[in-house]
Protein backbone atom coordinates (compact mmCIF):
# COMPACT_ATOMS: atom_id res chain seq x y z
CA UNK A 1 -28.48 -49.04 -58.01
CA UNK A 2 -31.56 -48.01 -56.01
CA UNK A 3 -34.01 -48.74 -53.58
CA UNK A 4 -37.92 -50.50 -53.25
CA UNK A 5 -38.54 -48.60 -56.99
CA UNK A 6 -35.74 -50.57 -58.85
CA UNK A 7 -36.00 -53.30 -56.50
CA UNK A 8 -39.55 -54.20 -57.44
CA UNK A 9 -40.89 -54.19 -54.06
CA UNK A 10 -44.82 -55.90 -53.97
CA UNK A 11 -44.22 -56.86 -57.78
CA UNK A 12 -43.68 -60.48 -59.44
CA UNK A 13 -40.23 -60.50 -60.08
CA UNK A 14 -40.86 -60.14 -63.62
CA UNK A 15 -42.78 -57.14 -62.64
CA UNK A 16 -40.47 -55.12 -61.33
CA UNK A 17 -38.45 -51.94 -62.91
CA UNK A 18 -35.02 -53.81 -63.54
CA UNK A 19 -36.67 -56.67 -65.80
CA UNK A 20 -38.72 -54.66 -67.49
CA UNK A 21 -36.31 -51.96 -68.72
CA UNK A 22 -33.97 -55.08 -69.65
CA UNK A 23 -36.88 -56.73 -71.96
CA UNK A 24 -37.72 -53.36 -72.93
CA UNK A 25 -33.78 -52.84 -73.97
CA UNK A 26 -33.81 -55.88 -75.87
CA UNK A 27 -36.95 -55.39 -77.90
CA UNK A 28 -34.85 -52.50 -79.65
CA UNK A 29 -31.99 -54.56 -80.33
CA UNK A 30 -29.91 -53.79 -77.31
CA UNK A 31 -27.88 -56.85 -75.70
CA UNK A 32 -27.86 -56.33 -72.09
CA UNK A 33 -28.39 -57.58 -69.38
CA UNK A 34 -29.90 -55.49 -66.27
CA UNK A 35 -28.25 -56.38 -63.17
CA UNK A 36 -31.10 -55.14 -60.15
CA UNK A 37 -28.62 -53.71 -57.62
CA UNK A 38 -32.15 -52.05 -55.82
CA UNK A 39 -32.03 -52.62 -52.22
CA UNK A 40 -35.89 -51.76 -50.43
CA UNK A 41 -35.43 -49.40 -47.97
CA UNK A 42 -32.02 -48.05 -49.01
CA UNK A 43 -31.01 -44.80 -48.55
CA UNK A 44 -28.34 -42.18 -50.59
CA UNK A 45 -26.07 -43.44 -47.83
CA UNK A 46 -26.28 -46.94 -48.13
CA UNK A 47 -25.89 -46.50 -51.72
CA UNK A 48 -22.86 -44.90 -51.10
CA UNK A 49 -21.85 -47.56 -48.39
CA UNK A 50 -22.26 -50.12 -51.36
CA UNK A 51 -21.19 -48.23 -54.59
CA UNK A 52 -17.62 -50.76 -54.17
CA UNK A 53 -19.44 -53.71 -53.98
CA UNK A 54 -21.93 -52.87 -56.99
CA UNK A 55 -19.11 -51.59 -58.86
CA UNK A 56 -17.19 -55.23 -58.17
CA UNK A 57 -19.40 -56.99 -60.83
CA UNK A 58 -17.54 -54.21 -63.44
CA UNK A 59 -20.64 -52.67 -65.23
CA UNK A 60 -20.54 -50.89 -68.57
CA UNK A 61 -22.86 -48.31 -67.07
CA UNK A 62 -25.16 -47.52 -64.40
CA UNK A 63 -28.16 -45.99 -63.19
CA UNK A 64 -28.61 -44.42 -59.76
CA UNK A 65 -31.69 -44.17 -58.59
CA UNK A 66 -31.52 -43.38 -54.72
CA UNK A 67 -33.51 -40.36 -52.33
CA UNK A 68 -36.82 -41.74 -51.93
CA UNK A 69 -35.97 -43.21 -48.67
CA UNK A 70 -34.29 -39.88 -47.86
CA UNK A 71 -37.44 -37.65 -48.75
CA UNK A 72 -39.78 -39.93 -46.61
CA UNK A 73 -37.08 -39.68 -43.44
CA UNK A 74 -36.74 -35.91 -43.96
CA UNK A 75 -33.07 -36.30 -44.27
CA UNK A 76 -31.14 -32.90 -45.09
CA UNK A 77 -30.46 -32.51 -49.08
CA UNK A 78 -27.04 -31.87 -48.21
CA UNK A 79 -26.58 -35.12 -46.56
CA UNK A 80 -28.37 -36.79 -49.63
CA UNK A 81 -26.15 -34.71 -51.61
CA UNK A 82 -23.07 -35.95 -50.40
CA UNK A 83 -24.00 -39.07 -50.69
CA UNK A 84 -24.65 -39.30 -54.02
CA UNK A 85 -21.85 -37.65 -54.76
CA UNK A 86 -19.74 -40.05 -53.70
CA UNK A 87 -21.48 -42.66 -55.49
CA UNK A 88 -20.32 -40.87 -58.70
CA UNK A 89 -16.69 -39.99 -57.32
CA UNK A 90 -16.68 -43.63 -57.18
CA UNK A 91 -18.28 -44.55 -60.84
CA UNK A 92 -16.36 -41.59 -62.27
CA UNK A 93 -13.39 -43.09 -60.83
CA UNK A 94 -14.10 -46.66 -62.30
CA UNK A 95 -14.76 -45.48 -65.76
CA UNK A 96 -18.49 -46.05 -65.63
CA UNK A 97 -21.21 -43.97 -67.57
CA UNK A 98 -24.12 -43.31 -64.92
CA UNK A 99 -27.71 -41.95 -65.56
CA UNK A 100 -28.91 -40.27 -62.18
CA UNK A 101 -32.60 -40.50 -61.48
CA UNK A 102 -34.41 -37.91 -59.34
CA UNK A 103 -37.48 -37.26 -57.79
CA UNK A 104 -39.82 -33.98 -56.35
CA UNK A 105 -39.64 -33.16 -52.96
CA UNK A 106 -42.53 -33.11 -51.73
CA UNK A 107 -43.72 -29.31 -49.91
CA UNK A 108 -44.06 -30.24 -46.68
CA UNK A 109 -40.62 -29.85 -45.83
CA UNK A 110 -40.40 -26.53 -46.70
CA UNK A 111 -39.57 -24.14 -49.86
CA UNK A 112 -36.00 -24.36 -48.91
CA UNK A 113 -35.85 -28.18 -48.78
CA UNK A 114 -37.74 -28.93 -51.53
CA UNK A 115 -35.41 -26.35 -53.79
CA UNK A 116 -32.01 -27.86 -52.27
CA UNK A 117 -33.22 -31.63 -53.36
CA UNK A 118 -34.77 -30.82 -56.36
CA UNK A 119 -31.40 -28.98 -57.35
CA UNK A 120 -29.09 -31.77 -56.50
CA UNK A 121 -29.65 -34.17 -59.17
CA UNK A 122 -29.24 -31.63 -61.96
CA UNK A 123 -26.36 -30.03 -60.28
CA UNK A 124 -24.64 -33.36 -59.93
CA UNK A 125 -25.53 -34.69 -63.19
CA UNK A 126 -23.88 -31.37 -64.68
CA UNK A 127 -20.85 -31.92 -62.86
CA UNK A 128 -20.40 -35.38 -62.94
CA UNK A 129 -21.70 -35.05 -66.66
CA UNK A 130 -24.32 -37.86 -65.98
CA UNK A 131 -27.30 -38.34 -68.04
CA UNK A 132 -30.41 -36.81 -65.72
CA UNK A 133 -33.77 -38.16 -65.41
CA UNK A 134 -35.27 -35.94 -62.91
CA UNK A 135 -38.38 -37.07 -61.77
CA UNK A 136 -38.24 -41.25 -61.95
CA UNK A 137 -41.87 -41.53 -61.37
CA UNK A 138 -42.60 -38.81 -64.42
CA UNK A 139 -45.48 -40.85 -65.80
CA UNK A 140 -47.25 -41.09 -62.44
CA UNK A 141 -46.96 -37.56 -61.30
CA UNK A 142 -47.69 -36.12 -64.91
CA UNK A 143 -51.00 -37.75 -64.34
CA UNK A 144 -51.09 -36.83 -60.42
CA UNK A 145 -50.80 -32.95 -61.24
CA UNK A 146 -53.60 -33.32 -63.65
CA UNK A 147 -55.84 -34.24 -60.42
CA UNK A 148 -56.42 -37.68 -61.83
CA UNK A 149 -56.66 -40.81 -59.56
CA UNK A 150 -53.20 -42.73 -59.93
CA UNK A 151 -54.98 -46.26 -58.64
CA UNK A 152 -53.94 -48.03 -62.14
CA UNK A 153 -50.52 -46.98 -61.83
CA UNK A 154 -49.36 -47.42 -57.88
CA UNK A 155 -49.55 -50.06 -55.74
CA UNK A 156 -52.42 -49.94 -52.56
CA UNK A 157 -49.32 -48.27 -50.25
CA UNK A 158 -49.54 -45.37 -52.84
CA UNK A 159 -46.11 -44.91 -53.07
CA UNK A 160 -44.31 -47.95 -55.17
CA UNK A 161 -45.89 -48.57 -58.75
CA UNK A 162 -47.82 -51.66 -59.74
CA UNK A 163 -47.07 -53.01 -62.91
CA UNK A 164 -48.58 -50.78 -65.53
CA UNK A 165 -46.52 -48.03 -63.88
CA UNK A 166 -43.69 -49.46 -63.84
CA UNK A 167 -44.07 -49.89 -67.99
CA UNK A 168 -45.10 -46.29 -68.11
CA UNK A 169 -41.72 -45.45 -66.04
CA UNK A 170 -39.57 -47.84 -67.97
CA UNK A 171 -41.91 -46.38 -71.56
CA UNK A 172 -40.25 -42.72 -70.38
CA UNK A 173 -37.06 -43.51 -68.97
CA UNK A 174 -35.81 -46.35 -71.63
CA UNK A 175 -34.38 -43.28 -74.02
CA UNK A 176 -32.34 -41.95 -71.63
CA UNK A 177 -30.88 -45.18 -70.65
CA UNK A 178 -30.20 -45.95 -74.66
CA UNK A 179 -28.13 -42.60 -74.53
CA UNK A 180 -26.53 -44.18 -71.06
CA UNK A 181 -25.49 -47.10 -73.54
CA UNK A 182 -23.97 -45.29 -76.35
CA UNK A 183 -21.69 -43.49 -73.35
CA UNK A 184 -21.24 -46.56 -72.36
CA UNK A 185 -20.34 -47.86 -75.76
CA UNK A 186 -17.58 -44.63 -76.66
């Protein structure tokens, strides 16, 4: 469940985050299959709008992957928070592992905003026990703090990854989702 970055927005389908991780799952002997519940554009609240629906197909597990949308709107982290939150009421409540995905706030909101959305996807992970990933786009902004350009990684909008970043997101992320599976597995 996410927005444009699961979705695969300005990718080939094949491109795109959800069948990637699923032929990256399968290469180590996982069988799964990825359902792409990424909706471009979405927000923390219309995740939380359409956790029933996405939880209708009965998954073994889940990832959430929402707040982009929210950090480019400015929306208040407590907002986002609560949002989220009832996302994983909801999985919690259906019996469904989840691995929550994060993502920097950028400083131009301010110290205080950046700390409150920062703080919400390890605070909710902790007490919704969810595996935590908490920067999505880890690969790209490893290599964006070291000053280097990020033009073979991100699409020309500079904000959704092209293919090879979306490998080198999947490349980091596709441990945690194996330890998503074995919860999902117990």
């Amino acid at each position: 469940m996410g927005d444009s970055l699961t979705q695969g927005y300005g990718l080939p389908q094949d491109q795109g985050f959800v069948p990637v991780l699923e032929a990256w799952l399968r290469e180590r002997g996982h069988d799964v299959a990825v359902t792409n519940a990424g909706v471009s554009g979405d927000t923390t609240a219309g995740g939380a709008a359409r956790i029933d629906w996405t939880l209708a197909d009965e998954p073994d597990a889940m990832i959430v992957a929402l707040g982009g949308n929210d950090l480019l709107r400015g929306i208040d982290p407590a907002s986002s928070r609560a949002n989220l939150a009832a996302i994983l009421d909801k999985t919690r409540a259906a019996g469904v592992p989840v691995l929550l995905a994060g993502l920097p706030a950028p400083g131009n909101y301010g110290p205080e905003f950046k700390h409150d959305f920062e703080a919400m996807y390890a605070e909710l992970a902790a007490e919704y026990d969810a595996v935590l990933v908490p920067d999505f786009l880890g690969p790209i902004g490893e290599k964006a703090t070291q000053g280097l350009s990020l033009s073979d990684l991100m699409q020309d909008d500079r904000i959704h990854p092209n293919a090879r970043g979306v490998r080198q997101i999947v490349d980091a992320i596709g441990p945690e989702v194996e330890a998503l599976l074995t919860r999902a597995d117990q």
